[in-house]
PDB file of N, CA and C in Angstrom:
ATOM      1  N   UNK A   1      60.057 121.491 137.235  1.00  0.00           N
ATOM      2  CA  UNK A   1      58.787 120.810 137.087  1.00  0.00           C
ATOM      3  C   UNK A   1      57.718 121.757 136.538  1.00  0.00           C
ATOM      4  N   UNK A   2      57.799 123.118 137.261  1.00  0.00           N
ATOM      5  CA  UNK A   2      56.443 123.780 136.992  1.00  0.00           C
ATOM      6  C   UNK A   2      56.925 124.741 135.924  1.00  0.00           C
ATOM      7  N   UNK A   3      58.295 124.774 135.943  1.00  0.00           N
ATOM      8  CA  UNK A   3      58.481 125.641 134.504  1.00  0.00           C
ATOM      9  C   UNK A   3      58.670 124.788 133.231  1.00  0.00           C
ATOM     10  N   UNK A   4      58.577 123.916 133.123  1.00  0.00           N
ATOM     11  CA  UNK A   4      58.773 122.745 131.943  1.00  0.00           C
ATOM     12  C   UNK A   4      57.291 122.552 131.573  1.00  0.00           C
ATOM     13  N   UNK A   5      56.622 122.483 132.659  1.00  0.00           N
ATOM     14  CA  UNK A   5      55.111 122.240 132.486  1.00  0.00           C
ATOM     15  C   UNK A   5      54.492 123.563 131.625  1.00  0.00           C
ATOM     16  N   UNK A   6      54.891 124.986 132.023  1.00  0.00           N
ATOM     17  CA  UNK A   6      53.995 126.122 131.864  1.00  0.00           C
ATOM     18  C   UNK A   6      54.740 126.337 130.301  1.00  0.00           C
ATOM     19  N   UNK A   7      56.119 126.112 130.046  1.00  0.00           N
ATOM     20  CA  UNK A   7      56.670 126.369 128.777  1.00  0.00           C
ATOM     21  C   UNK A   7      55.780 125.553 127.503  1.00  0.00           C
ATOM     22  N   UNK A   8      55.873 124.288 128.073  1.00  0.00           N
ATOM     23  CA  UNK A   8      55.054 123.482 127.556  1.00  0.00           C
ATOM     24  C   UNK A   8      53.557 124.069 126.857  1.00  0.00           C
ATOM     25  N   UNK A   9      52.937 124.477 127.937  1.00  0.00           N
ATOM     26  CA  UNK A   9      51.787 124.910 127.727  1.00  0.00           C
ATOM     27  C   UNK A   9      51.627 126.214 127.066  1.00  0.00           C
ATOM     28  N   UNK A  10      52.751 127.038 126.777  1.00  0.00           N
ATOM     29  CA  UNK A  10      53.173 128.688 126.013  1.00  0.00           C
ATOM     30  C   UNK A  10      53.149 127.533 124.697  1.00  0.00           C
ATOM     31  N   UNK A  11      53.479 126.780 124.137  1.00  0.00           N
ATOM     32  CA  UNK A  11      53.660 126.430 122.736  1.00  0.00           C
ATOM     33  C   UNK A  11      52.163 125.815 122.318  1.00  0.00           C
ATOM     34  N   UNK A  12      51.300 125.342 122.953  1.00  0.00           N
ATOM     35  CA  UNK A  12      50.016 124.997 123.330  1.00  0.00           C
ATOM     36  C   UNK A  12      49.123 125.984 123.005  1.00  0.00           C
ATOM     37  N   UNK A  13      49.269 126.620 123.866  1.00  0.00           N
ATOM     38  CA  UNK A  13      48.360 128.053 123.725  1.00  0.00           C
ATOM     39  C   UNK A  13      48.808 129.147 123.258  1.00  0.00           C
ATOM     40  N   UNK A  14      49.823 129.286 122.941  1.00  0.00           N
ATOM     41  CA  UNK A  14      50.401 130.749 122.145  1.00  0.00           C
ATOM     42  C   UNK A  14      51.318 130.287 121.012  1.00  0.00           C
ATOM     43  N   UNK A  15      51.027 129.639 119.979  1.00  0.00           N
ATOM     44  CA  UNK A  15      52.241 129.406 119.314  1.00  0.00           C
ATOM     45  C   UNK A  15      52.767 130.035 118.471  1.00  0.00           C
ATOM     46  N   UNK A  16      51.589 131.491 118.534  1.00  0.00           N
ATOM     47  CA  UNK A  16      52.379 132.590 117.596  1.00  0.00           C
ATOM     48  C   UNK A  16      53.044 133.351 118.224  1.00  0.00           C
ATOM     49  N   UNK A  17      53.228 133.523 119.536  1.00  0.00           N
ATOM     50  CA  UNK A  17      54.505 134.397 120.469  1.00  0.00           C
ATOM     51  C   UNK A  17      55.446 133.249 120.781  1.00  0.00           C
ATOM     52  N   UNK A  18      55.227 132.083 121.203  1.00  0.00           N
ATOM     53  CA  UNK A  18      56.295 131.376 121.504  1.00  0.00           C
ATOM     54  C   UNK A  18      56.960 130.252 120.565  1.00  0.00           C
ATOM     55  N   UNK A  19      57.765 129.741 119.960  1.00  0.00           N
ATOM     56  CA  UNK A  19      58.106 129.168 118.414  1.00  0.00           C
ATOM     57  C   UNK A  19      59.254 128.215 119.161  1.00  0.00           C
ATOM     58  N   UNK A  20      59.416 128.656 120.666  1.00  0.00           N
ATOM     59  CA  UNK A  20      60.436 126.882 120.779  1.00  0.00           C
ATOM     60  C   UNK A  20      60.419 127.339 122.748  1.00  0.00           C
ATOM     61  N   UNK A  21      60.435 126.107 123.333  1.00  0.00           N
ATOM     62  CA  UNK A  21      60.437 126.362 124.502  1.00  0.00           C
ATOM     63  C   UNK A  21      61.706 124.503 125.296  1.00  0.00           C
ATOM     64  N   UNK A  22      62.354 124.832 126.402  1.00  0.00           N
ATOM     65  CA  UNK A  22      63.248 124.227 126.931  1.00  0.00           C
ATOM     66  C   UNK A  22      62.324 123.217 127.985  1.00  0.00           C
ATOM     67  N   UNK A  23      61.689 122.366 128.333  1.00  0.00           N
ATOM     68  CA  UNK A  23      61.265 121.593 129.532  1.00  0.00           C
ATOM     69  C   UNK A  23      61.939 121.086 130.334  1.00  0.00           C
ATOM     70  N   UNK A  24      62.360 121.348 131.533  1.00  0.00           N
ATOM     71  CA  UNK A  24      63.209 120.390 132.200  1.00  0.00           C
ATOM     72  C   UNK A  24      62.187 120.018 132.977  1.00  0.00           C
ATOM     73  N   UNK A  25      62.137 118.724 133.727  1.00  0.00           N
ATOM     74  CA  UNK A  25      61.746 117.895 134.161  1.00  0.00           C
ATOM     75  C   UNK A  25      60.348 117.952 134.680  1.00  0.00           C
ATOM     76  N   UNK A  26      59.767 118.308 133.840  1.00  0.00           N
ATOM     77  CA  UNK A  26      58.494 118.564 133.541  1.00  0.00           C
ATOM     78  C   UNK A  26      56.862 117.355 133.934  1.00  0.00           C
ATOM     79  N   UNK A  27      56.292 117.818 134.833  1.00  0.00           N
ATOM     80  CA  UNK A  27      55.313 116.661 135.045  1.00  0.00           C
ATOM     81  C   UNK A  27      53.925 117.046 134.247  1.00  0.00           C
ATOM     82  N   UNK A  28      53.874 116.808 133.059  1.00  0.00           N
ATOM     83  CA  UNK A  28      53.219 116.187 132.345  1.00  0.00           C
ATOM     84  C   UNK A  28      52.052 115.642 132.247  1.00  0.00           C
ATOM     85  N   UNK A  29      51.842 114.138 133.489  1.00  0.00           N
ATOM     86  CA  UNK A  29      50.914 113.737 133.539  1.00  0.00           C
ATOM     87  C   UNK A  29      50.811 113.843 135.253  1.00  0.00           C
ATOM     88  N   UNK A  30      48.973 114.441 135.003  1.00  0.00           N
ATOM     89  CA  UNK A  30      48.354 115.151 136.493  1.00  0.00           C
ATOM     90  C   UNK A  30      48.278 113.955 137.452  1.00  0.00           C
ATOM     91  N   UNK A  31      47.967 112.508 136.629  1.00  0.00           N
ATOM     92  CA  UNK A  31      47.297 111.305 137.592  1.00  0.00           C
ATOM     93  C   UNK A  31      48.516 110.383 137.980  1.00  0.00           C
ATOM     94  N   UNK A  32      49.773 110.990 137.645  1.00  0.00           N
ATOM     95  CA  UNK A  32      51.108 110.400 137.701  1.00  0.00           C
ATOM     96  C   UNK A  32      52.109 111.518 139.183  1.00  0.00           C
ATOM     97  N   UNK A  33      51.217 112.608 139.209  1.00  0.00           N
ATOM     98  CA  UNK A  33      52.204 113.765 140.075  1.00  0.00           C
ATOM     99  C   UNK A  33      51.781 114.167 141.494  1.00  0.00           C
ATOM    100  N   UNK A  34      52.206 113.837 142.154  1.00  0.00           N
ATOM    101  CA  UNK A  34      51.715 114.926 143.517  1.00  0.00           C
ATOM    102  C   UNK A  34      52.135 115.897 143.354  1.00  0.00           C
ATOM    103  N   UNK A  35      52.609 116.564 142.702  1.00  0.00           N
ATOM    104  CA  UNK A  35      52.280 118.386 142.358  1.00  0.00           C
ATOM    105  C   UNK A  35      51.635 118.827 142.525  1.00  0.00           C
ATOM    106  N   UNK A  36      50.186 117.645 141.624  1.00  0.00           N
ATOM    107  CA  UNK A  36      48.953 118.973 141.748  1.00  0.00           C
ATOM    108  C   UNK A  36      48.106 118.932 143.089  1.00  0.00           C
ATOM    109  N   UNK A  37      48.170 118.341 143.792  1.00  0.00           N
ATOM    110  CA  UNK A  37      47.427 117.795 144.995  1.00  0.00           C
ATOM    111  C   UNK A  37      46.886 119.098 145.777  1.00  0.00           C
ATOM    112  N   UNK A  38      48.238 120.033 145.950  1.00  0.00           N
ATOM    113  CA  UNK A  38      47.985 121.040 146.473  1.00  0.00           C
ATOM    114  C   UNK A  38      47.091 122.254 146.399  1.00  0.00           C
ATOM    115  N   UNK A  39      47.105 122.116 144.784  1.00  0.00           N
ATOM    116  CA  UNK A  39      46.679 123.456 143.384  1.00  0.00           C
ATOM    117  C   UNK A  39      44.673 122.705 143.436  1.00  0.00           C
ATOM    118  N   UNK A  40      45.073 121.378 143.404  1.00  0.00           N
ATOM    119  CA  UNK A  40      43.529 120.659 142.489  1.00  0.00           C
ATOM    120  C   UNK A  40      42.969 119.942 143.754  1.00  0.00           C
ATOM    121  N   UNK A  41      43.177 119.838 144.984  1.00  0.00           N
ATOM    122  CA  UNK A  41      42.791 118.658 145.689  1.00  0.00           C
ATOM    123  C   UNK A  41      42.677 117.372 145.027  1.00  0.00           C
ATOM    124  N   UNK A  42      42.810 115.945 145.666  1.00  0.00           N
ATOM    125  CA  UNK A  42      42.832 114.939 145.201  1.00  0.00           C
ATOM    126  C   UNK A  42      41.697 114.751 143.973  1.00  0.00           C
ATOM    127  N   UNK A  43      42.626 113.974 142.962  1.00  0.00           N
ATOM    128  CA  UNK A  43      41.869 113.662 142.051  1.00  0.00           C
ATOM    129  C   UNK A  43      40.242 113.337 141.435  1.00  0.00           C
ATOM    130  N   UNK A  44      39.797 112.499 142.917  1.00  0.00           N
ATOM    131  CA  UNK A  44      38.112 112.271 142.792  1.00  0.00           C
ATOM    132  C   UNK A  44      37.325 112.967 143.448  1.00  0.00           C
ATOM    133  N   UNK A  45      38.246 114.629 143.589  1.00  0.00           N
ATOM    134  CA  UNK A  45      37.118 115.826 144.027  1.00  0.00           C
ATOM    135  C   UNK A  45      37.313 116.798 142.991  1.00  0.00           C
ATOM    136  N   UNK A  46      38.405 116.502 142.511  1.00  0.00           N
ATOM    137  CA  UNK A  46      38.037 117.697 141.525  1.00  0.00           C
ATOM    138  C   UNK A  46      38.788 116.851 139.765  1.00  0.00           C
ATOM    139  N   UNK A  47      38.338 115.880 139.349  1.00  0.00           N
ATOM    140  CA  UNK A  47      38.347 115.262 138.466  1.00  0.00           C
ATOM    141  C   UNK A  47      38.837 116.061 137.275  1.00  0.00           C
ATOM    142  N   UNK A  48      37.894 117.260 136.894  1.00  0.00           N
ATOM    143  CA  UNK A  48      37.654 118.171 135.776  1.00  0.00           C
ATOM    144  C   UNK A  48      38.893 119.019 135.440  1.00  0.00           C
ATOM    145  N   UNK A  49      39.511 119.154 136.669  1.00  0.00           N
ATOM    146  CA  UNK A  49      41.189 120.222 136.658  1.00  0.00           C
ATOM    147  C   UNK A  49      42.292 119.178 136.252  1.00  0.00           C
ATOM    148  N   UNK A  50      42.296 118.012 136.687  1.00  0.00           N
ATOM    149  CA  UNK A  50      43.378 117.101 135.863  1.00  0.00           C
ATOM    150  C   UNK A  50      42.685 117.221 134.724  1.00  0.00           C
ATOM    151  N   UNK A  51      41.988 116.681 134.187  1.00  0.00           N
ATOM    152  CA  UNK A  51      41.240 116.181 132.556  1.00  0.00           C
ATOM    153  C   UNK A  51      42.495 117.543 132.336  1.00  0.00           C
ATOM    154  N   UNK A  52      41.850 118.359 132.275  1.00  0.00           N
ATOM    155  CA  UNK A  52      42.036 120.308 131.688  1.00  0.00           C
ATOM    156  C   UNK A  52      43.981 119.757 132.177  1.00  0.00           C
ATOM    157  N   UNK A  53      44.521 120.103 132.969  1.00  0.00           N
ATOM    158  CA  UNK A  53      45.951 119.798 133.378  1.00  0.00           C
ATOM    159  C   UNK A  53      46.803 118.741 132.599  1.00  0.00           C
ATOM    160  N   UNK A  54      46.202 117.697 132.349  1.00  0.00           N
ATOM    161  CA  UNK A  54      47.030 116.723 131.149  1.00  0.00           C
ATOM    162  C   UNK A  54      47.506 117.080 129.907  1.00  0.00           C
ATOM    163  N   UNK A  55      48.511 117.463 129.760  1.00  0.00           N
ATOM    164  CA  UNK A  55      49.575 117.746 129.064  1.00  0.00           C
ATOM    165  C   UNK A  55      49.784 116.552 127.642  1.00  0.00           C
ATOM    166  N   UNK A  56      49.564 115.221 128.110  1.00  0.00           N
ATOM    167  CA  UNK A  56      49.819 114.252 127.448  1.00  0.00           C
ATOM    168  C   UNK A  56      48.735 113.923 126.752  1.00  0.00           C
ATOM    169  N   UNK A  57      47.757 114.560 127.036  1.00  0.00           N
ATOM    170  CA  UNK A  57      46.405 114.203 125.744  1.00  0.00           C
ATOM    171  C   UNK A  57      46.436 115.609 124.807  1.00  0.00           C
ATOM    172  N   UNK A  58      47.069 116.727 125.218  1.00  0.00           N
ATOM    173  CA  UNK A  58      47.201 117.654 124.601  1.00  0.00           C
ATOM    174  C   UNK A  58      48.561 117.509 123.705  1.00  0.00           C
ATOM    175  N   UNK A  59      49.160 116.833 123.307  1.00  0.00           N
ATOM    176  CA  UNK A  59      50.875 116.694 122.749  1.00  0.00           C
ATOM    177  C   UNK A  59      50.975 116.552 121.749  1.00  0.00           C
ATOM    178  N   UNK A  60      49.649 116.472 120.883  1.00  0.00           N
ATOM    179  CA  UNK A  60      49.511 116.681 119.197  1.00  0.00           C
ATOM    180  C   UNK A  60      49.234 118.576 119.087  1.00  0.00           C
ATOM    181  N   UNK A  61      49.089 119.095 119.827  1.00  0.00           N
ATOM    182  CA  UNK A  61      48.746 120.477 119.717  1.00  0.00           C
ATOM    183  C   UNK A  61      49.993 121.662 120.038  1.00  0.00           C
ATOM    184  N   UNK A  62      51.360 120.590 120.416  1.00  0.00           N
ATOM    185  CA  UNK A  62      52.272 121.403 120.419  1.00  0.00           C
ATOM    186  C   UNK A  62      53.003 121.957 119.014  1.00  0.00           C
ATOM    187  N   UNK A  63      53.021 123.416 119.278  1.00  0.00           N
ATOM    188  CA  UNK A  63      53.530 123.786 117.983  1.00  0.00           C
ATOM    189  C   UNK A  63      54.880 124.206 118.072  1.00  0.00           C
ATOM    190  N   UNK A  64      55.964 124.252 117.254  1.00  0.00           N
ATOM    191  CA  UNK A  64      57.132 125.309 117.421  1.00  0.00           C
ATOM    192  C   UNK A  64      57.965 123.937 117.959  1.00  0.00           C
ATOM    193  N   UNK A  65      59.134 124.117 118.328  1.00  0.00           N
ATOM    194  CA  UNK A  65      60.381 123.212 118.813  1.00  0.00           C
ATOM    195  C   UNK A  65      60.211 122.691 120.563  1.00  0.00           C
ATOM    196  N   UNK A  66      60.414 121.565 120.845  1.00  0.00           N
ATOM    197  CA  UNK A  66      60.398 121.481 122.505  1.00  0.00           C
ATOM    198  C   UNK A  66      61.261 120.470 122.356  1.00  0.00           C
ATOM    199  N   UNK A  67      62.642 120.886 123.688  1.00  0.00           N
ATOM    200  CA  UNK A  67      63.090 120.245 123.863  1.00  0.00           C
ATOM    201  C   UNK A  67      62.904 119.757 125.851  1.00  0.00           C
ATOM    202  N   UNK A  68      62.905 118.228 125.298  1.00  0.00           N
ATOM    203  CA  UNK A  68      62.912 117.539 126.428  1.00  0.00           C
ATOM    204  C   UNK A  68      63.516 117.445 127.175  1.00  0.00           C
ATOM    205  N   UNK A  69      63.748 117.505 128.339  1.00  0.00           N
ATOM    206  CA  UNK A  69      65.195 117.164 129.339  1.00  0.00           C
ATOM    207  C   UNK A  69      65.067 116.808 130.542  1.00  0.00           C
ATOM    208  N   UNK A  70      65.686 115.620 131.250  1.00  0.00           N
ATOM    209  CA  UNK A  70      65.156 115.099 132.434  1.00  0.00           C
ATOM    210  C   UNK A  70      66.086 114.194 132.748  1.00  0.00           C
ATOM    211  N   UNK A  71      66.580 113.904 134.162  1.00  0.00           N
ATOM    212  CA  UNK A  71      67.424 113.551 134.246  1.00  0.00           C
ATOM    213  C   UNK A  71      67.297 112.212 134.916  1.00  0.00           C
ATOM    214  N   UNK A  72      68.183 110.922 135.571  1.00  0.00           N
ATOM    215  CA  UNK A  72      67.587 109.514 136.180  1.00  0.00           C
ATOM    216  C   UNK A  72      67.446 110.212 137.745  1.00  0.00           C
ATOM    217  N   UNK A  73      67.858 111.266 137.824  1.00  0.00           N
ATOM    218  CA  UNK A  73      67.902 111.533 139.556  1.00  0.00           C
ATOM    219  C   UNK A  73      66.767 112.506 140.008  1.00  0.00           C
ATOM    220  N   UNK A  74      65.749 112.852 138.945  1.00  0.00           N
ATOM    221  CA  UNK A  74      64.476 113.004 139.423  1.00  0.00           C
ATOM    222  C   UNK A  74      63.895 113.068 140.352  1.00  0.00           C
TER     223      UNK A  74
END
């Protein structure tokens, strides 16, 4: 989850060191995960860290190769 997410985000923000990254089951979207609950407190206290954490409004800015991978047993 959190390494699919951070690889994700190496092609995002570094796409001149990183040129292809692997995601496995990667959560993506902040208002879809209890992941972040722990990291951000619930959503309508700290609003501003999901916005920034969404992955899926950022997904035109990936550069370099990503492959997807995720399985039905999630």
């Amino acid at each position: 989850s959190w390494g699919g997410y951070f690889s994700t985000c190496a092609l995002i923000q570094a796409p001149d060191v990183y040129h292809a990254a692997v995601s496995t089951a990667p959560a993506y979207d902040p208002w879809d995960a209890n992941l972040y609950e722990p990291y951000f407190d619930l959503p309508q206290k700290n609003r501003a860290a999901y916005e920034h954490a969404d992955l899926i409004k950022k997904a035109d800015k990936v550069r370099g190769k990503l492959m997807i991978v995720a399985g039905s047993s999630d």
